[in-house]
C-alpha atoms as a PDB file:
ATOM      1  CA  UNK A   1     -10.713  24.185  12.936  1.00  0.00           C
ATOM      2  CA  UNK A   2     -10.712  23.135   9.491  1.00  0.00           C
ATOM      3  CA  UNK A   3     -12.849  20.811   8.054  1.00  0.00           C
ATOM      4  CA  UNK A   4     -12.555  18.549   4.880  1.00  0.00           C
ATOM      5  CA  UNK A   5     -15.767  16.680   3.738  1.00  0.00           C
ATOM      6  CA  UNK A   6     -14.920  13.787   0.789  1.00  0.00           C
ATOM      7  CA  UNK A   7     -17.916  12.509  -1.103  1.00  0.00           C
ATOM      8  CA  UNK A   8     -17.663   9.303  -3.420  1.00  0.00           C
ATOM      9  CA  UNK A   9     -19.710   7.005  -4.830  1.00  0.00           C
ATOM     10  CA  UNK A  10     -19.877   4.717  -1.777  1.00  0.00           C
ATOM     11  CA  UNK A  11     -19.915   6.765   1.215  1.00  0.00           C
ATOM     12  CA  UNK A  12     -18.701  10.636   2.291  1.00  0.00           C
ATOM     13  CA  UNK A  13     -15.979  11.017   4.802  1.00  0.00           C
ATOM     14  CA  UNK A  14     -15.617  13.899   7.285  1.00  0.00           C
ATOM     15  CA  UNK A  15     -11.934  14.970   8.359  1.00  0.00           C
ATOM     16  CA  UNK A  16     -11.653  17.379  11.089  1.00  0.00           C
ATOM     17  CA  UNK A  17      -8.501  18.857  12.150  1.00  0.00           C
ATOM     18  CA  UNK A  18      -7.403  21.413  14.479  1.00  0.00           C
ATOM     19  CA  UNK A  19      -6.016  24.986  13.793  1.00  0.00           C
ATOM     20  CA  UNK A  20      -2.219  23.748  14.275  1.00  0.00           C
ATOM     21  CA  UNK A  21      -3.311  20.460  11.549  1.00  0.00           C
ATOM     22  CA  UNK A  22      -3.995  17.681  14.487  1.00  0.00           C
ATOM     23  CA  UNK A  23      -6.364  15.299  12.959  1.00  0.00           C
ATOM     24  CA  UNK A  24      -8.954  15.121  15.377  1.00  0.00           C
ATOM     25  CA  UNK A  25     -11.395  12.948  13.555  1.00  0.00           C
ATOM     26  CA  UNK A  26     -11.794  11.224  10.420  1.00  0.00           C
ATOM     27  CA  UNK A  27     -15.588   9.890  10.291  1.00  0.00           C
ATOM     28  CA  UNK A  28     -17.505   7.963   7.442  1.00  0.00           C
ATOM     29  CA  UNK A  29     -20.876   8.249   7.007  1.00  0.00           C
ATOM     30  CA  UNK A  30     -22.491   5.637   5.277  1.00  0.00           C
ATOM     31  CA  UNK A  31     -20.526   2.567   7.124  1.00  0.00           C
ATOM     32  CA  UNK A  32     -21.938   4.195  10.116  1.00  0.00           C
ATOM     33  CA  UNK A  33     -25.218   4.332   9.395  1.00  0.00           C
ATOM     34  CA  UNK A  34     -25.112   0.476   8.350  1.00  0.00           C
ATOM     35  CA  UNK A  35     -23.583  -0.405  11.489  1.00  0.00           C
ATOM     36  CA  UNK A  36     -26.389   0.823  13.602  1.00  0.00           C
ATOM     37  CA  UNK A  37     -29.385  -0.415  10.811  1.00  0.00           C
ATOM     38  CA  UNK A  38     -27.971  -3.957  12.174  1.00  0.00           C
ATOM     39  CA  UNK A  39     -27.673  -3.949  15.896  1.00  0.00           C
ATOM     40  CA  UNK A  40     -30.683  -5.375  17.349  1.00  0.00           C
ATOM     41  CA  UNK A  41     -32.520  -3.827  19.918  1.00  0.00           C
ATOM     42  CA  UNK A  42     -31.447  -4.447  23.410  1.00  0.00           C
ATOM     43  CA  UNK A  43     -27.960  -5.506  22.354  1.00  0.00           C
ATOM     44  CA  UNK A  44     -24.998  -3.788  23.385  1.00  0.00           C
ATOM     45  CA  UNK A  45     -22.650  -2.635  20.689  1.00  0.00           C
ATOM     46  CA  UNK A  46     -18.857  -3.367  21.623  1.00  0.00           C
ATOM     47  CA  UNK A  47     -16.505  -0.753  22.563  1.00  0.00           C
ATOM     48  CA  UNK A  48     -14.059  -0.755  19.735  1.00  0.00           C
ATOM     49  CA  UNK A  49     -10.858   0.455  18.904  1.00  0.00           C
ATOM     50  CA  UNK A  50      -9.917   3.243  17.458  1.00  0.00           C
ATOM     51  CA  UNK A  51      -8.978   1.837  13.869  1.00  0.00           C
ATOM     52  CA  UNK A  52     -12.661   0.234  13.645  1.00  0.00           C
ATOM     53  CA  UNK A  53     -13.998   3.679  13.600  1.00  0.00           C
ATOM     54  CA  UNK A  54     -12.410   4.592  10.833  1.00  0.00           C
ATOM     55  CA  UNK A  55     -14.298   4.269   7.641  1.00  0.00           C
ATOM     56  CA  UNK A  56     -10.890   3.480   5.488  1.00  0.00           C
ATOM     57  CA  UNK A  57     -10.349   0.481   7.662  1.00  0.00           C
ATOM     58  CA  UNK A  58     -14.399  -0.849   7.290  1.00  0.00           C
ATOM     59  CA  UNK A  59     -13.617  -0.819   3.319  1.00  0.00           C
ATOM     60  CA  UNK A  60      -9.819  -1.961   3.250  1.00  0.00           C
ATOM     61  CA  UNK A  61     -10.948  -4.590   5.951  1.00  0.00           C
ATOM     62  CA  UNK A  62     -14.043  -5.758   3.685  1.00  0.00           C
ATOM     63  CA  UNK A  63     -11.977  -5.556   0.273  1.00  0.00           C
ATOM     64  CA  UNK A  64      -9.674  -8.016   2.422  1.00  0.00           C
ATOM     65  CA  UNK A  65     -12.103 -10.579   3.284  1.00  0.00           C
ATOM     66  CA  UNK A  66     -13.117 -10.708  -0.498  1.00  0.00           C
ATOM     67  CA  UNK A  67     -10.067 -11.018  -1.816  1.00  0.00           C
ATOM     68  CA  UNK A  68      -9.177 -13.556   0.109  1.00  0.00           C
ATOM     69  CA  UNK A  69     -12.100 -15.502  -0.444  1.00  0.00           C
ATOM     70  CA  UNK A  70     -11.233 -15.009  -3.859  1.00  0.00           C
ATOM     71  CA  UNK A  71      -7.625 -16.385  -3.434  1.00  0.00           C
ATOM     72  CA  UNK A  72      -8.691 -19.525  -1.841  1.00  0.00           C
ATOM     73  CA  UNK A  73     -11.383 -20.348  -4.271  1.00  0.00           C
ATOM     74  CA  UNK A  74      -8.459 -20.108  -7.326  1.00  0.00           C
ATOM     75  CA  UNK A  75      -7.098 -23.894  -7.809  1.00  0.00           C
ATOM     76  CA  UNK A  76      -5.121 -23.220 -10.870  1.00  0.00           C
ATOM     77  CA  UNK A  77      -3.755 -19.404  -9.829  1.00  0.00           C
ATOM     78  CA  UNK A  78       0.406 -19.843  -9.149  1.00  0.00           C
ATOM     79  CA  UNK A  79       0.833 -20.472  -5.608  1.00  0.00           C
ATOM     80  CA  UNK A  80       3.113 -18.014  -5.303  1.00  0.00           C
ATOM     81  CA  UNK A  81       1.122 -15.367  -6.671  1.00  0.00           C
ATOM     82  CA  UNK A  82      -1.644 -16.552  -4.032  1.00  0.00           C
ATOM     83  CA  UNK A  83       0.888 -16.073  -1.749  1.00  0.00           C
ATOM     84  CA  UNK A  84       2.105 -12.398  -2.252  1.00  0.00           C
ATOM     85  CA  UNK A  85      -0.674 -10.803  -3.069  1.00  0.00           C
ATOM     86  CA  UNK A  86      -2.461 -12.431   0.515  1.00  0.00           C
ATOM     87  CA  UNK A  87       0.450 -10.785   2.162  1.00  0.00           C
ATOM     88  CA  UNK A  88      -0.137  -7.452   0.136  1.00  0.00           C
ATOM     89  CA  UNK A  89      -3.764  -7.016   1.085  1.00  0.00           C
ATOM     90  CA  UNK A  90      -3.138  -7.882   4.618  1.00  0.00           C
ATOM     91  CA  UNK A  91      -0.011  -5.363   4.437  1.00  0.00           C
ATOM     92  CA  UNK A  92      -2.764  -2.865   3.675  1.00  0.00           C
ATOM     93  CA  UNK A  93      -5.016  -3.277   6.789  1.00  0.00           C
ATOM     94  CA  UNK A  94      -2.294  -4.142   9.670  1.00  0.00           C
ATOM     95  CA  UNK A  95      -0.535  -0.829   8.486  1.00  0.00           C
ATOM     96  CA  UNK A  96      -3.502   1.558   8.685  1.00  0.00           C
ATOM     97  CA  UNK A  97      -4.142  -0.427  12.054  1.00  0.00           C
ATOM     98  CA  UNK A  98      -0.468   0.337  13.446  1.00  0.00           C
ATOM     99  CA  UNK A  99      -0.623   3.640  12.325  1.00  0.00           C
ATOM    100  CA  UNK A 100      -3.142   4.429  15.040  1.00  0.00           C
ATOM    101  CA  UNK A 101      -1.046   3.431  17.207  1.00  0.00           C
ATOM    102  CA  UNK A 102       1.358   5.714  16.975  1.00  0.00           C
ATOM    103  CA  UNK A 103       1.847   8.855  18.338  1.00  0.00           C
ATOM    104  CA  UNK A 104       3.787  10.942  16.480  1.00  0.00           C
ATOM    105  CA  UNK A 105       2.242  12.105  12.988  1.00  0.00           C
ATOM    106  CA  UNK A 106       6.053  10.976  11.290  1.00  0.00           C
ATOM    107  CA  UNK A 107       5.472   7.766  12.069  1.00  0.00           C
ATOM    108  CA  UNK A 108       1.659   7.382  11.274  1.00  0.00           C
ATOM    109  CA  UNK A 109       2.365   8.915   7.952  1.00  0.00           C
ATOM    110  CA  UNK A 110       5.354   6.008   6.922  1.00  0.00           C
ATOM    111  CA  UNK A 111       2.842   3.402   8.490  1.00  0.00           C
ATOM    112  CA  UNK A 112       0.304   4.691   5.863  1.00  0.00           C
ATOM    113  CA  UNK A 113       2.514   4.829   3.142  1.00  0.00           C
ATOM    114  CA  UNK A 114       3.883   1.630   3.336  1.00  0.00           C
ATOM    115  CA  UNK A 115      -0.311   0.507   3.737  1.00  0.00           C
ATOM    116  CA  UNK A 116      -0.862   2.809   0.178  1.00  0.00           C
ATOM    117  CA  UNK A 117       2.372   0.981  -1.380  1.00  0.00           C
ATOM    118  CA  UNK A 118       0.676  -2.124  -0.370  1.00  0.00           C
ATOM    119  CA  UNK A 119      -2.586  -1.609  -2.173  1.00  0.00           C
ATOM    120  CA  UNK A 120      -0.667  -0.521  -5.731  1.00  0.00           C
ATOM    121  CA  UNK A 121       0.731  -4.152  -4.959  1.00  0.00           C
ATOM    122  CA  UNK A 122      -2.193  -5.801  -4.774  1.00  0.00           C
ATOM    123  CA  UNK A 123      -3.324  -3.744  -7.966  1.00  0.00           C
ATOM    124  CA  UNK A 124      -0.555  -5.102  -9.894  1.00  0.00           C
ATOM    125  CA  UNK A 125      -0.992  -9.033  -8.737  1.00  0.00           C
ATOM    126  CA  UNK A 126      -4.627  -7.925 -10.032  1.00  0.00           C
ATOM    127  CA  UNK A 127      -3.691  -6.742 -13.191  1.00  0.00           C
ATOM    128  CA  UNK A 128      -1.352  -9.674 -13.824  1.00  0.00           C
ATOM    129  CA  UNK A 129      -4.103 -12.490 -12.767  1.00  0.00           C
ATOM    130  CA  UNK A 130      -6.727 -10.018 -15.183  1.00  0.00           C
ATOM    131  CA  UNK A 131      -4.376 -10.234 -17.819  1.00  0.00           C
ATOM    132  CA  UNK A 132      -4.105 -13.891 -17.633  1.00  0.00           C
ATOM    133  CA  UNK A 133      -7.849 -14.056 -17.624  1.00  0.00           C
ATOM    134  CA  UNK A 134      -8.139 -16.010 -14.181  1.00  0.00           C
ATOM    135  CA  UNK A 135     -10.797 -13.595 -13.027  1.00  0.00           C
ATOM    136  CA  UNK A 136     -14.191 -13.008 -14.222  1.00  0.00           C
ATOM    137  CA  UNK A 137     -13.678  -9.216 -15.297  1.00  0.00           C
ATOM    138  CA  UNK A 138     -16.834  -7.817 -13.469  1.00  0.00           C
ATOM    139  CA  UNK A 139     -15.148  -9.043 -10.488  1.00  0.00           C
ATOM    140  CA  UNK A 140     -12.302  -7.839 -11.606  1.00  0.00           C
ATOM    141  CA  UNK A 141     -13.451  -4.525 -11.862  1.00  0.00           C
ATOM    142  CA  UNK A 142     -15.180  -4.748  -8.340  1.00  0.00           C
ATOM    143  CA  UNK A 143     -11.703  -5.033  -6.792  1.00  0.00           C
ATOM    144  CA  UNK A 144     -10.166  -2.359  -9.280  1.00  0.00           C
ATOM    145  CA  UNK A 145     -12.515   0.245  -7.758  1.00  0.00           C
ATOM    146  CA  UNK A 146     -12.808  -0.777  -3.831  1.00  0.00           C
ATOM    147  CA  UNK A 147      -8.307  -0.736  -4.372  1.00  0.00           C
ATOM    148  CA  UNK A 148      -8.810   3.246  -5.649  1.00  0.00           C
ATOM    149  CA  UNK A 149     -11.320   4.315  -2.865  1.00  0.00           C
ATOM    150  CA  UNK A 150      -8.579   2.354  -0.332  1.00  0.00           C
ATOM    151  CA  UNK A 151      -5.953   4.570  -2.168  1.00  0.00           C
ATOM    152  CA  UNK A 152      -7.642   7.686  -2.080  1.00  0.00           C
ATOM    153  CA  UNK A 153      -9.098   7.522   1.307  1.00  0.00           C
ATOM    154  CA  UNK A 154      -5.103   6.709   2.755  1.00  0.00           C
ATOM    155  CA  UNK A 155      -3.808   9.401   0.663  1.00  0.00           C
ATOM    156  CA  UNK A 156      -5.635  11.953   2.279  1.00  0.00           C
ATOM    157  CA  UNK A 157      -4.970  10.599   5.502  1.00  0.00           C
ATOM    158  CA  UNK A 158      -1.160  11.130   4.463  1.00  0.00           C
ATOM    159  CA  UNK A 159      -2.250  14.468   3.650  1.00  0.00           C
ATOM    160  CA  UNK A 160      -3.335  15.286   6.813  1.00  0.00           C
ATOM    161  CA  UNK A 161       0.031  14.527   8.742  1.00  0.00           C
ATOM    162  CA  UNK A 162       1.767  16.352   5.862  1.00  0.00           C
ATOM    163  CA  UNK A 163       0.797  19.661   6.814  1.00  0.00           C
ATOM    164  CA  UNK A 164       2.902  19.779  10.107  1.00  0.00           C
END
């Protein structure tokens, strides 16, 4: 068994994987401990899928939700830009959820890749809105960093199915 612990800024992840280099979990620490700081006594928690576990999906799927706050908010951004970079972000969060789908690690690594490609796409519709300075930089900034944790945190998922 060989086991990988990650520490940022935000949170540490845990992967564990098997002698032959089966993932057999991938387990974040600090979105955990949140989750159960909430739940009120005497309420059941809901049984969730496997994707909600993960603590890659908790960030990508709260970096989503703010960015597309974000989008909707902009009057004067290019529609089109709204456009593509909405279907970017959610690119990056259907993709890690398909990938758990799937059983072979072939076909969970493309599914993550394409998800990874996605988030360098949203970086670059951030850059270009940046650029044109039609977002407040700290917020900017905010995006810049939650986009490399999402990067990192699929890349060594992709990692993991590499070593097969």
């Amino acid at each position: 068994m060989v086991i990988i612990l990650i520490m940022t800024t935000f949170a540490a992840t845990l992967i564990v994987r098997s002698g032959n280099g089966c993932l057999l979990g991938l387990y974040g620490f600090e979105r955990q401990a949140i989750t159960s700081a909430k739940r009120k006594k005497g309420t059941k928690q809901r049984t969730m899928f496997d994707f909600e576990k993960l603590e890659v999906y908790q960030v990508t799927q709260a970096q989503n939700i703010s960015v597309l706050k974000f989008l909707k908010d902009q009057k004067d951004l290019d529609e089109d830009v709204k456009k593509l970079w909405k279907k970017a972000s959610l690119s990056t969060v259907l993709g890690l959820a398909e990938s758990t789908a799937r059983m072979s690690a072939n076909e969970k690594k493309a599914l993550l890749t394409e998800a990874r490609g996605a988030i360098n796409e949203c970086v670059a519709f951030l850059e270009m809105v940046r650029e044109g300075k039609e977002i407040d930089s700290q917020l900017a900034e905010s995006f810049y960093s939650k986009y490399e944790q999402m990067s990192k945190m699929m890349l060594g998922m992709i990692r993991s199915f590499s070593d097969k």
